[in-house]
N, C-alpha and C. Protein backbone atom coordinates (compact mmCIF):
# COMPACT_ATOMS: atom_id res chain seq x y z
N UNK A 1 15.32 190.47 -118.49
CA UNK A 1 14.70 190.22 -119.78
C UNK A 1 15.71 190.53 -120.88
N UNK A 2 15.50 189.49 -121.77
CA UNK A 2 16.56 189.79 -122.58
C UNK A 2 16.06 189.84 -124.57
N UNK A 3 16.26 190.36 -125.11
CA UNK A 3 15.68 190.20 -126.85
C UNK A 3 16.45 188.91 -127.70
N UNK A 4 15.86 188.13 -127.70
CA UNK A 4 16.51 187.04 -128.60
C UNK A 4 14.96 185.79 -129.80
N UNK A 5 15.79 185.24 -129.73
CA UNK A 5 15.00 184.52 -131.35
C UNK A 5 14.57 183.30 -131.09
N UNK A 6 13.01 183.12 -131.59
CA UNK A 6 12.66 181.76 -131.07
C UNK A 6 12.32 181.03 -132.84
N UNK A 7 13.02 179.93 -132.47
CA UNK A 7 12.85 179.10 -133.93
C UNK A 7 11.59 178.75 -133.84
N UNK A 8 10.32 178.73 -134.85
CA UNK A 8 9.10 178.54 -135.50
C UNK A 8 9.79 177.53 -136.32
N UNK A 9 9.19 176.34 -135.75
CA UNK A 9 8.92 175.02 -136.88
C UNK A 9 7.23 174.64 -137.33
N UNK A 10 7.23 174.99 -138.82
CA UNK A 10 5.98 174.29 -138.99
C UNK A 10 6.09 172.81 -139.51
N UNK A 11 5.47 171.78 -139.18
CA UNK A 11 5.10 170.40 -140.11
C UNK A 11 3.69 170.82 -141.01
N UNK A 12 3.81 170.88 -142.17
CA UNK A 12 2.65 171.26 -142.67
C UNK A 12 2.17 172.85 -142.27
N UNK A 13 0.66 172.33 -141.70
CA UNK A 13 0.50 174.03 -141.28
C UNK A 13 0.17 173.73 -139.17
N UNK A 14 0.94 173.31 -138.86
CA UNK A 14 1.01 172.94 -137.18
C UNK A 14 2.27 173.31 -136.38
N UNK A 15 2.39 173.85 -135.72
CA UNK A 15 3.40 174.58 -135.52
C UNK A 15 4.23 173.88 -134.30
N UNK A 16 5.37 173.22 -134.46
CA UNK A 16 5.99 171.75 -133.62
C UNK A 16 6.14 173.03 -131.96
N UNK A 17 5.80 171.88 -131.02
CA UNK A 17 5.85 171.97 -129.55
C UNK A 17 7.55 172.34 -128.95
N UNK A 18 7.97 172.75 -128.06
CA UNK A 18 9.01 172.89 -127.14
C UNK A 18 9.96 173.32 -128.32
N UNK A 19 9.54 175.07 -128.53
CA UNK A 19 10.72 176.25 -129.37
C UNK A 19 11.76 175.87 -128.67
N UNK A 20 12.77 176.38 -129.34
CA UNK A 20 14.11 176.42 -129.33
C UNK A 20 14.78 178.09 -129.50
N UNK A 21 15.20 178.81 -128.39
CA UNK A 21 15.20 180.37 -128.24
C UNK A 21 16.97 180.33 -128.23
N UNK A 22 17.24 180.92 -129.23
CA UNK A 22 18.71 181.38 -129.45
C UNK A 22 18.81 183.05 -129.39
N UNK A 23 20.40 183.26 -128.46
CA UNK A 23 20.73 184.72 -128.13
C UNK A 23 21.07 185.20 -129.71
N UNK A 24 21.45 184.52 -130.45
CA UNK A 24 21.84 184.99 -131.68
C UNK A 24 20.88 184.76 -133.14
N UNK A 25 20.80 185.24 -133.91
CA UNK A 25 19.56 184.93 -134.83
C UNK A 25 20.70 184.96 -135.88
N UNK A 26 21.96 184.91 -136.05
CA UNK A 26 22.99 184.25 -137.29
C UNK A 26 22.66 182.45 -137.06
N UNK A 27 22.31 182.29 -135.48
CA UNK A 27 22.82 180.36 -135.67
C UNK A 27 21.03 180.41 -135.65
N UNK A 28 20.20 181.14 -134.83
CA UNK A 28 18.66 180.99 -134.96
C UNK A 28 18.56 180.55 -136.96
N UNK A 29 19.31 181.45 -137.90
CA UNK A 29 19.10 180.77 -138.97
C UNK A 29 19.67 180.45 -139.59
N UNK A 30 20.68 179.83 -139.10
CA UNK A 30 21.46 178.60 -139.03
C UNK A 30 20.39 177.37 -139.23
N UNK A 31 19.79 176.94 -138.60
CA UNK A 31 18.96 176.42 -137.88
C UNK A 31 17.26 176.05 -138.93
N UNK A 32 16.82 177.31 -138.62
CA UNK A 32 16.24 177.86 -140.12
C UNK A 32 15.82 177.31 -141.37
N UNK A 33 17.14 177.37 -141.78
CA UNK A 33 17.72 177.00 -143.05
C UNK A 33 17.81 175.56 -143.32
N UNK A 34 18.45 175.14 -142.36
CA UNK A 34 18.82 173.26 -142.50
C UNK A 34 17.28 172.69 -142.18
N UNK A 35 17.19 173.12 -141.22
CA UNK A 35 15.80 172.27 -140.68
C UNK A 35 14.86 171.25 -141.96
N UNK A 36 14.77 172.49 -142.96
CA UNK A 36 13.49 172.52 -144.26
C UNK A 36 14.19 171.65 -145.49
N UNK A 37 15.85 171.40 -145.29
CA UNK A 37 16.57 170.88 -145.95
C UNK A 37 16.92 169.38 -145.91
N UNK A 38 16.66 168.86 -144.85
CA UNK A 38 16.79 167.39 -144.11
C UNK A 38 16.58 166.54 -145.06
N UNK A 39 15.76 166.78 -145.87
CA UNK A 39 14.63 165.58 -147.08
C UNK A 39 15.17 165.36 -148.29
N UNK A 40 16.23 166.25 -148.50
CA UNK A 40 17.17 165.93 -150.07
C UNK A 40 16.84 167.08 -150.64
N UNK A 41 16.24 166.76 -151.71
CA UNK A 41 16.67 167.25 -153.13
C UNK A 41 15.26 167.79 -153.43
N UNK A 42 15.42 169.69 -153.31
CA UNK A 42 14.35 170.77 -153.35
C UNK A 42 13.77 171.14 -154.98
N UNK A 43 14.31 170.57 -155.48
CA UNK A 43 13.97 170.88 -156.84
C UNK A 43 12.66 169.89 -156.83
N UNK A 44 12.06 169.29 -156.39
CA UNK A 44 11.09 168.44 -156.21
C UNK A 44 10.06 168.77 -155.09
N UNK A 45 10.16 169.69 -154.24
CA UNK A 45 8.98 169.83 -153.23
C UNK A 45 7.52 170.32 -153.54
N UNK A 46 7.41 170.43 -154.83
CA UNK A 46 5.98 170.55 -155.11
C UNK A 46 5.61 168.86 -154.91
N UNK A 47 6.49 167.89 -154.84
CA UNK A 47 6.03 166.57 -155.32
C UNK A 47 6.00 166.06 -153.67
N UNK A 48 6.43 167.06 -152.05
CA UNK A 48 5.78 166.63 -150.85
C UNK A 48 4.82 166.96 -150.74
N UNK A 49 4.14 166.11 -150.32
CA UNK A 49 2.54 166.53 -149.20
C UNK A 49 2.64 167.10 -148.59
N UNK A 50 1.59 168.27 -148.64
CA UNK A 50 1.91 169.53 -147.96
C UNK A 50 1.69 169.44 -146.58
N UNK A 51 0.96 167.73 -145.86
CA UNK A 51 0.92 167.63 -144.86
C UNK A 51 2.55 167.56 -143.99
N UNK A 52 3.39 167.45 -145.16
CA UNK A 52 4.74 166.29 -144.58
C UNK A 52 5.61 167.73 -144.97
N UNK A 53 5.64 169.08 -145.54
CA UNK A 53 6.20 170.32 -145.55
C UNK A 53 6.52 171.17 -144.23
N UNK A 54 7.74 170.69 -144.56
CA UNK A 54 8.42 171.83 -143.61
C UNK A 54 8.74 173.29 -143.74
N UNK A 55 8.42 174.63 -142.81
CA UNK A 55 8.42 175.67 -142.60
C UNK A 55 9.01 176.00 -141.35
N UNK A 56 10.40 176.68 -141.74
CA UNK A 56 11.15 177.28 -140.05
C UNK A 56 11.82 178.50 -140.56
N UNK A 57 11.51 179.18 -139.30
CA UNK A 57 11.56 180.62 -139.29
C UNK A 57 12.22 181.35 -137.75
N UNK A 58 12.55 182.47 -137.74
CA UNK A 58 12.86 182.92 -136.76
C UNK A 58 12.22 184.10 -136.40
N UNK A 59 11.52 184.16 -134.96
CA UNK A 59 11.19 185.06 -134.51
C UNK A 59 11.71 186.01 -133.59
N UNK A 60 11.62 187.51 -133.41
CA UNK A 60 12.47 187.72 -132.65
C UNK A 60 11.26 188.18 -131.16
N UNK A 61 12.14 187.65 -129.77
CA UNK A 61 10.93 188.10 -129.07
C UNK A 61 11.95 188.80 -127.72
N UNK A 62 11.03 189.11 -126.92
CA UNK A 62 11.78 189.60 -125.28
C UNK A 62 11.49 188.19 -124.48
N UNK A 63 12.39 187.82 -123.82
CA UNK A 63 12.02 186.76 -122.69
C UNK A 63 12.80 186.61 -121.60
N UNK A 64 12.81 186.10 -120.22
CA UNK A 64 13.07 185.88 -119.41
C UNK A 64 14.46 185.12 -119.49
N UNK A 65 15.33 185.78 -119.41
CA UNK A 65 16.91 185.30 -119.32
C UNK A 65 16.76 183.92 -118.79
N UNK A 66 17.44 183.11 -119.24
CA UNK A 66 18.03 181.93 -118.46
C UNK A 66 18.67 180.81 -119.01
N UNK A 67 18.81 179.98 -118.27
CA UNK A 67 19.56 178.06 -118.88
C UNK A 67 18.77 177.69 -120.13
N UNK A 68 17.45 177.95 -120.37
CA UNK A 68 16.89 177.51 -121.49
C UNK A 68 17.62 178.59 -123.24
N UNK A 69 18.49 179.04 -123.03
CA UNK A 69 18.40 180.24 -123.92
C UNK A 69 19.92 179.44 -124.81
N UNK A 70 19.55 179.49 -126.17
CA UNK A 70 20.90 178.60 -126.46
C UNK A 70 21.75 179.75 -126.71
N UNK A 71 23.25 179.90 -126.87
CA UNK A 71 24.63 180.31 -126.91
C UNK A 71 24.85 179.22 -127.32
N UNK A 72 25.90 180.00 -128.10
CA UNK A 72 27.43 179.33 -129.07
C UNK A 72 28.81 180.48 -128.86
N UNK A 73 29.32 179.58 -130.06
CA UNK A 73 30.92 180.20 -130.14
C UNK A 73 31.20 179.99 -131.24
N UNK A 74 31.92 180.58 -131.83
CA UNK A 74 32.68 180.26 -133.11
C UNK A 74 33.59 179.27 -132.87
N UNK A 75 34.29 178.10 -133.34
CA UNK A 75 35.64 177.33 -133.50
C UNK A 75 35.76 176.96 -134.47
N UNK A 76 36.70 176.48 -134.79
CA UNK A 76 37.42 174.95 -135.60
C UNK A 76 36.75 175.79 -137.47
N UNK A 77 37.73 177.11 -137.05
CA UNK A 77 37.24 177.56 -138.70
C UNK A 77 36.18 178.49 -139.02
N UNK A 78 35.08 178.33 -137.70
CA UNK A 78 34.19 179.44 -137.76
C UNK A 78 32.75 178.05 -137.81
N UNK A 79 33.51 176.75 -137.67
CA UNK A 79 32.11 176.02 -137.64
C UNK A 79 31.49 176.38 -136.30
N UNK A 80 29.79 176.39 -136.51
CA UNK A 80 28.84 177.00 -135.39
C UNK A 80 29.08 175.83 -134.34
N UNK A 81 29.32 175.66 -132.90
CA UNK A 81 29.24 174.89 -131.96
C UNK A 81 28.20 175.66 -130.94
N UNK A 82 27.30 174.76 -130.31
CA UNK A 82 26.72 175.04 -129.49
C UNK A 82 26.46 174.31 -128.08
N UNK A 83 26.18 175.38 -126.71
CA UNK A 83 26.14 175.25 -125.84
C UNK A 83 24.71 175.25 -125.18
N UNK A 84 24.40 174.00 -124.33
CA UNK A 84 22.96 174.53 -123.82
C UNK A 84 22.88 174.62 -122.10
């Protein structure tokens, strides 16, 4: 068992299927961050439907080590690359 971070995506208020569990919670909000950003230009999100609002977050939990668990590395400058 190991402590790592499961990305929480909301669409609206529904919380999207098949998390995504990273050993690290620097790229978990990595991740986070961009997700809610995809749509342009935030100076305007009172003007999405709150059905069509995005919410991502990181949780931190204990889980069962394995192949599903994402890892990275630093390269090429410190850009995030990842391994699954």
């Amino acid at each position: 068992m190991i402590h790592a971070f499961l990305l929480v995506v909301l669409i609206g208020e529904v919380q999207q299927p098949k998390p995504m569990i990273f050993r690290s919670i620097d790229v978990c909000q990595y991740y986070a961050k961009r997700i809610p950003q995809q749509y342009g230009n935030y100076s305007y999100s009172s003007m999405v439907p709150p059905e069509h609002r995005i919410t991502a977050y990181c949780k931190p939990i204990y889980t069962q080590d394995g192949p599903n668990i994402y890892d990275h590395w630093t390269s090429n400058g410190g850009h995030v690359s990842l391994r699954y």
